[in-house]
C-alpha atoms as a PDB file:
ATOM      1  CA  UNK A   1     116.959  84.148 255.879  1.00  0.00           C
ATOM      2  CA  UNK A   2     115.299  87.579 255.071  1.00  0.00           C
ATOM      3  CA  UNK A   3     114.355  89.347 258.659  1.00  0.00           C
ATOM      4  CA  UNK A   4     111.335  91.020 256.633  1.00  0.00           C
ATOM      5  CA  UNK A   5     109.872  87.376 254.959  1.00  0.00           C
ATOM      6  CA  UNK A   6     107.626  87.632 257.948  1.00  0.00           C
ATOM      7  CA  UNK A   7     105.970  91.205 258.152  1.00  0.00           C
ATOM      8  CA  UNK A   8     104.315  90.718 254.863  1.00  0.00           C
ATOM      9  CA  UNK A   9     102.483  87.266 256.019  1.00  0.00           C
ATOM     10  CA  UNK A  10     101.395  89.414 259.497  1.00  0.00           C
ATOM     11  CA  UNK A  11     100.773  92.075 257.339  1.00  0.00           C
ATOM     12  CA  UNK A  12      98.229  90.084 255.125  1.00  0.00           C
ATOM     13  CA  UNK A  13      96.835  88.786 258.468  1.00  0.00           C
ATOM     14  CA  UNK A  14      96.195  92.185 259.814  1.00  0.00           C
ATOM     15  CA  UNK A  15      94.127  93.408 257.036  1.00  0.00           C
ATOM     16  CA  UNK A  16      92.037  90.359 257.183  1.00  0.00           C
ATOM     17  CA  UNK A  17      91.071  90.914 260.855  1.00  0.00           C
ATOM     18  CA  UNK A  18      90.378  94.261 260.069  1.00  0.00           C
ATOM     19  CA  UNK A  19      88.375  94.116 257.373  1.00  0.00           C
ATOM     20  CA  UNK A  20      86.288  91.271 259.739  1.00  0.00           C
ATOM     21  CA  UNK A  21      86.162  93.900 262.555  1.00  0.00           C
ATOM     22  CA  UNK A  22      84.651  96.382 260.027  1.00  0.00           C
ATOM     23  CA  UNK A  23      82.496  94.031 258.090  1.00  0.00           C
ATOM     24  CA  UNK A  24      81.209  93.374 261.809  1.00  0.00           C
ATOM     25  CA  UNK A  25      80.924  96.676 262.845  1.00  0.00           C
ATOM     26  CA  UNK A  26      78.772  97.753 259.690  1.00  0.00           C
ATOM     27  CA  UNK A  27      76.201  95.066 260.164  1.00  0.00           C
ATOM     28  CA  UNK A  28      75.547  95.816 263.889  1.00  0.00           C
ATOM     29  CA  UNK A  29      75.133  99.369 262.900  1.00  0.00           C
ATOM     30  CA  UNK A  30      72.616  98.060 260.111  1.00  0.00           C
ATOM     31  CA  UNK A  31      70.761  95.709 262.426  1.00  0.00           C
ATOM     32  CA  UNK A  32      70.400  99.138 264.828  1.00  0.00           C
ATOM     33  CA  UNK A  33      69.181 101.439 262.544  1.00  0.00           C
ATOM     34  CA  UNK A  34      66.682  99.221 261.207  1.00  0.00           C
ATOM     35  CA  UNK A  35      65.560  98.179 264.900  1.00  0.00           C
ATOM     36  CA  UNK A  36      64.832 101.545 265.541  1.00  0.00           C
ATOM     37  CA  UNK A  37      63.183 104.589 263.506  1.00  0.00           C
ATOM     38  CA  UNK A  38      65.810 107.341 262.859  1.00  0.00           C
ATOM     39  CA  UNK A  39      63.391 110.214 263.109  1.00  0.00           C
ATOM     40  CA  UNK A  40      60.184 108.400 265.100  1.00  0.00           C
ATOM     41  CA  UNK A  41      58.285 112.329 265.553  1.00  0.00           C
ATOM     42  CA  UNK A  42      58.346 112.298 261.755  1.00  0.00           C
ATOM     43  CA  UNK A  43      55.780 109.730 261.031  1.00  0.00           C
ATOM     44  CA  UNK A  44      52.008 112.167 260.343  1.00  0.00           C
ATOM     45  CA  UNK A  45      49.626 112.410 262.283  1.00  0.00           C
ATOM     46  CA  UNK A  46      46.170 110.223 261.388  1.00  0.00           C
ATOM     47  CA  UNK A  47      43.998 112.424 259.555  1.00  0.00           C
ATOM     48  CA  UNK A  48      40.699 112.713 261.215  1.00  0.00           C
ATOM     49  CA  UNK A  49      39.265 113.546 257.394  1.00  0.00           C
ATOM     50  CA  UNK A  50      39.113 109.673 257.613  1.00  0.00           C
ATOM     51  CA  UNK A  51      41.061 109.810 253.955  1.00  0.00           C
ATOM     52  CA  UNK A  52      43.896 107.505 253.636  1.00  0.00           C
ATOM     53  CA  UNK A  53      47.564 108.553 253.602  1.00  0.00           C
ATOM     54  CA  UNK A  54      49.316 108.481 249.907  1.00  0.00           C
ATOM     55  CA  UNK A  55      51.364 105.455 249.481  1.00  0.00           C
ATOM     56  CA  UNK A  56      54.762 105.421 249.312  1.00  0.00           C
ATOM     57  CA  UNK A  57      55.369 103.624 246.321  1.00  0.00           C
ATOM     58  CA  UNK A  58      56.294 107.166 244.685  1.00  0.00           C
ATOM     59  CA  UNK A  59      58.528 108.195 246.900  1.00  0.00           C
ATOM     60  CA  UNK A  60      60.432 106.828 249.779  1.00  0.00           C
ATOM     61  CA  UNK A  61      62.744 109.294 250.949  1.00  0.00           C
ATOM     62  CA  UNK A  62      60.462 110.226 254.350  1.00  0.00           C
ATOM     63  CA  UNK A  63      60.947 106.578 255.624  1.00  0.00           C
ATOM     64  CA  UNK A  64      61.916 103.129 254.567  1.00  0.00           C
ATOM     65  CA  UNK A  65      59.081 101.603 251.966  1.00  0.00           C
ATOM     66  CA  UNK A  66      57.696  97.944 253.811  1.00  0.00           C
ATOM     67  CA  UNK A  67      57.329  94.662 251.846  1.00  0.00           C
ATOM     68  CA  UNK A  68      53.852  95.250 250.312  1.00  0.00           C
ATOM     69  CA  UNK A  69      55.168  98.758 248.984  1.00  0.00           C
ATOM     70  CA  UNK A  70      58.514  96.834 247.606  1.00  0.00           C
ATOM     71  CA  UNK A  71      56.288  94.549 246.265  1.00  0.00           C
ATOM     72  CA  UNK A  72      54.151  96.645 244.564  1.00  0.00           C
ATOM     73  CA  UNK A  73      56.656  98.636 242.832  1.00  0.00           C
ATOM     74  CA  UNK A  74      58.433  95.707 241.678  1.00  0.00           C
ATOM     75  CA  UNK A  75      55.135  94.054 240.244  1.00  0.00           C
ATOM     76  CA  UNK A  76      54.605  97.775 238.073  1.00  0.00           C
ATOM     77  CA  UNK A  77      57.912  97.628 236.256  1.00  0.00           C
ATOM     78  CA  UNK A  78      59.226 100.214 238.836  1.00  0.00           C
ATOM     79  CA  UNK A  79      62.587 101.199 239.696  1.00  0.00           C
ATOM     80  CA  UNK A  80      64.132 102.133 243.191  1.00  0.00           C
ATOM     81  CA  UNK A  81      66.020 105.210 242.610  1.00  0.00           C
ATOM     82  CA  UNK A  82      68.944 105.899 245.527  1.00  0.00           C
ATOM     83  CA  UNK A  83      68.903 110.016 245.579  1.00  0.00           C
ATOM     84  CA  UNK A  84      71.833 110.311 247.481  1.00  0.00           C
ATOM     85  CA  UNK A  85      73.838 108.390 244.948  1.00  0.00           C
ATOM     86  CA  UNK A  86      72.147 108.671 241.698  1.00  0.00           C
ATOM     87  CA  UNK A  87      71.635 105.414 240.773  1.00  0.00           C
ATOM     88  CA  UNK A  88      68.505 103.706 239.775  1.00  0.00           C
ATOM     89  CA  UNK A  89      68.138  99.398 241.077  1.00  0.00           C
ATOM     90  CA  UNK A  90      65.912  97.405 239.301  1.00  0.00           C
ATOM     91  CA  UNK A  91      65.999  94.367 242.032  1.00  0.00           C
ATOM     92  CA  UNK A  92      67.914  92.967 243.988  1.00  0.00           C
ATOM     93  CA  UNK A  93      69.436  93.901 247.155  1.00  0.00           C
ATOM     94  CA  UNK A  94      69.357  97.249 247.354  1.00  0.00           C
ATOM     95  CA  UNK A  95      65.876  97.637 245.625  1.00  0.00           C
ATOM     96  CA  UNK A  96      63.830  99.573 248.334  1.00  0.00           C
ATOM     97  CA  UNK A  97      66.839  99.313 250.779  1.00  0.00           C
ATOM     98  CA  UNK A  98      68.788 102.584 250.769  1.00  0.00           C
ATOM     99  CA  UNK A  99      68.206 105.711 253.075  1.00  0.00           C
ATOM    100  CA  UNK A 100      67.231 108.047 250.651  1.00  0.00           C
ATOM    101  CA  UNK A 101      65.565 107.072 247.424  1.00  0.00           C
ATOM    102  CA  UNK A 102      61.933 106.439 245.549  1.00  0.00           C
ATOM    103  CA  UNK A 103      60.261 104.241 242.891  1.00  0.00           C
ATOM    104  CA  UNK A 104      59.596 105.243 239.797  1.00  0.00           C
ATOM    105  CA  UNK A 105      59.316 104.087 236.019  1.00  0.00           C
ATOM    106  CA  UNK A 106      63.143 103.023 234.454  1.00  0.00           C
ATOM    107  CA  UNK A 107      62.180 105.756 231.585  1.00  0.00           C
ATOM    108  CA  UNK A 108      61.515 108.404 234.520  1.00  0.00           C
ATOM    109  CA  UNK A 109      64.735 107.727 235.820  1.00  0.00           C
ATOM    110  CA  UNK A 110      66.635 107.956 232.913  1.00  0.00           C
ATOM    111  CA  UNK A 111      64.968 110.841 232.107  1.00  0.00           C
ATOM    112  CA  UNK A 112      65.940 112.319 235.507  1.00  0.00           C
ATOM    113  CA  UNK A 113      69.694 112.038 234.641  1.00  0.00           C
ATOM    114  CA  UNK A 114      69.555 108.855 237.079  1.00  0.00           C
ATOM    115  CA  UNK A 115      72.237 106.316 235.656  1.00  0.00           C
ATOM    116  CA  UNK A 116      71.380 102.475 236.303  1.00  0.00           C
ATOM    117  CA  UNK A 117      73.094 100.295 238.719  1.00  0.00           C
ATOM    118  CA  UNK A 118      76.270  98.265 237.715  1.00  0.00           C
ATOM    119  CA  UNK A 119      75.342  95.385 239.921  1.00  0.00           C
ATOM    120  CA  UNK A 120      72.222  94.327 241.319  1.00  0.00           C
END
């Protein structure tokens, strides 16, 4: 019998609970970072002009959109644009979702050099 049949089973077995480790790891991370604001002095000041704030349906990259603004966007044709990586989502799950991005039209985004996601 071969003395190495073994290591490649344990070595299969290994990856597996490490990639569960990480894949645990990354959503406790998540599930932090949305409990808490990552900048929470960031968020203005309420004007005492009495006008309201713009919406942040054009751009998101100040602070996570909420639902209504998602919702919005989505119901306009809009497209959430990740800055960081360049790619444009036109639903679902990282629509609205990433650090850094902002909505705007597909054509916009294409225009911007932006290139569209390969899965969404």
């Amino acid at each position: 019998m071969n003395r190495y049949a073994g290591s490649s089973a344990l070595r299969i077995v290994a990856t597996c609970l490490l990639t569960v480790a990480i894949s645990a790891s990354l959503l406790v991370s998540q599930a932090d970072s949305q409990a808490t604001p990552a900048n929470p002095s960031a968020t203005p000041a309420p004007s005492s002009s009495g006008s309201t704030p713009s919406s942040k349906t054009s751009t998101a990259s100040s602070g996570a959109p909420t639902a209504q603004d998602i919702a919005s966007a989505k119901a306009s044709g809009k497209v959430w644009v990740n800055t960081e990586t360049g790619v444009y989502h036109k639903g679902g799950r990282w629509y609205g979702k990433t650090k850094k991005g902002k909505f705007m039209t597909e054509t916009e985004a294409k225009a911007a050099g932006y290139k569209s996601a390969k899965r969404d």
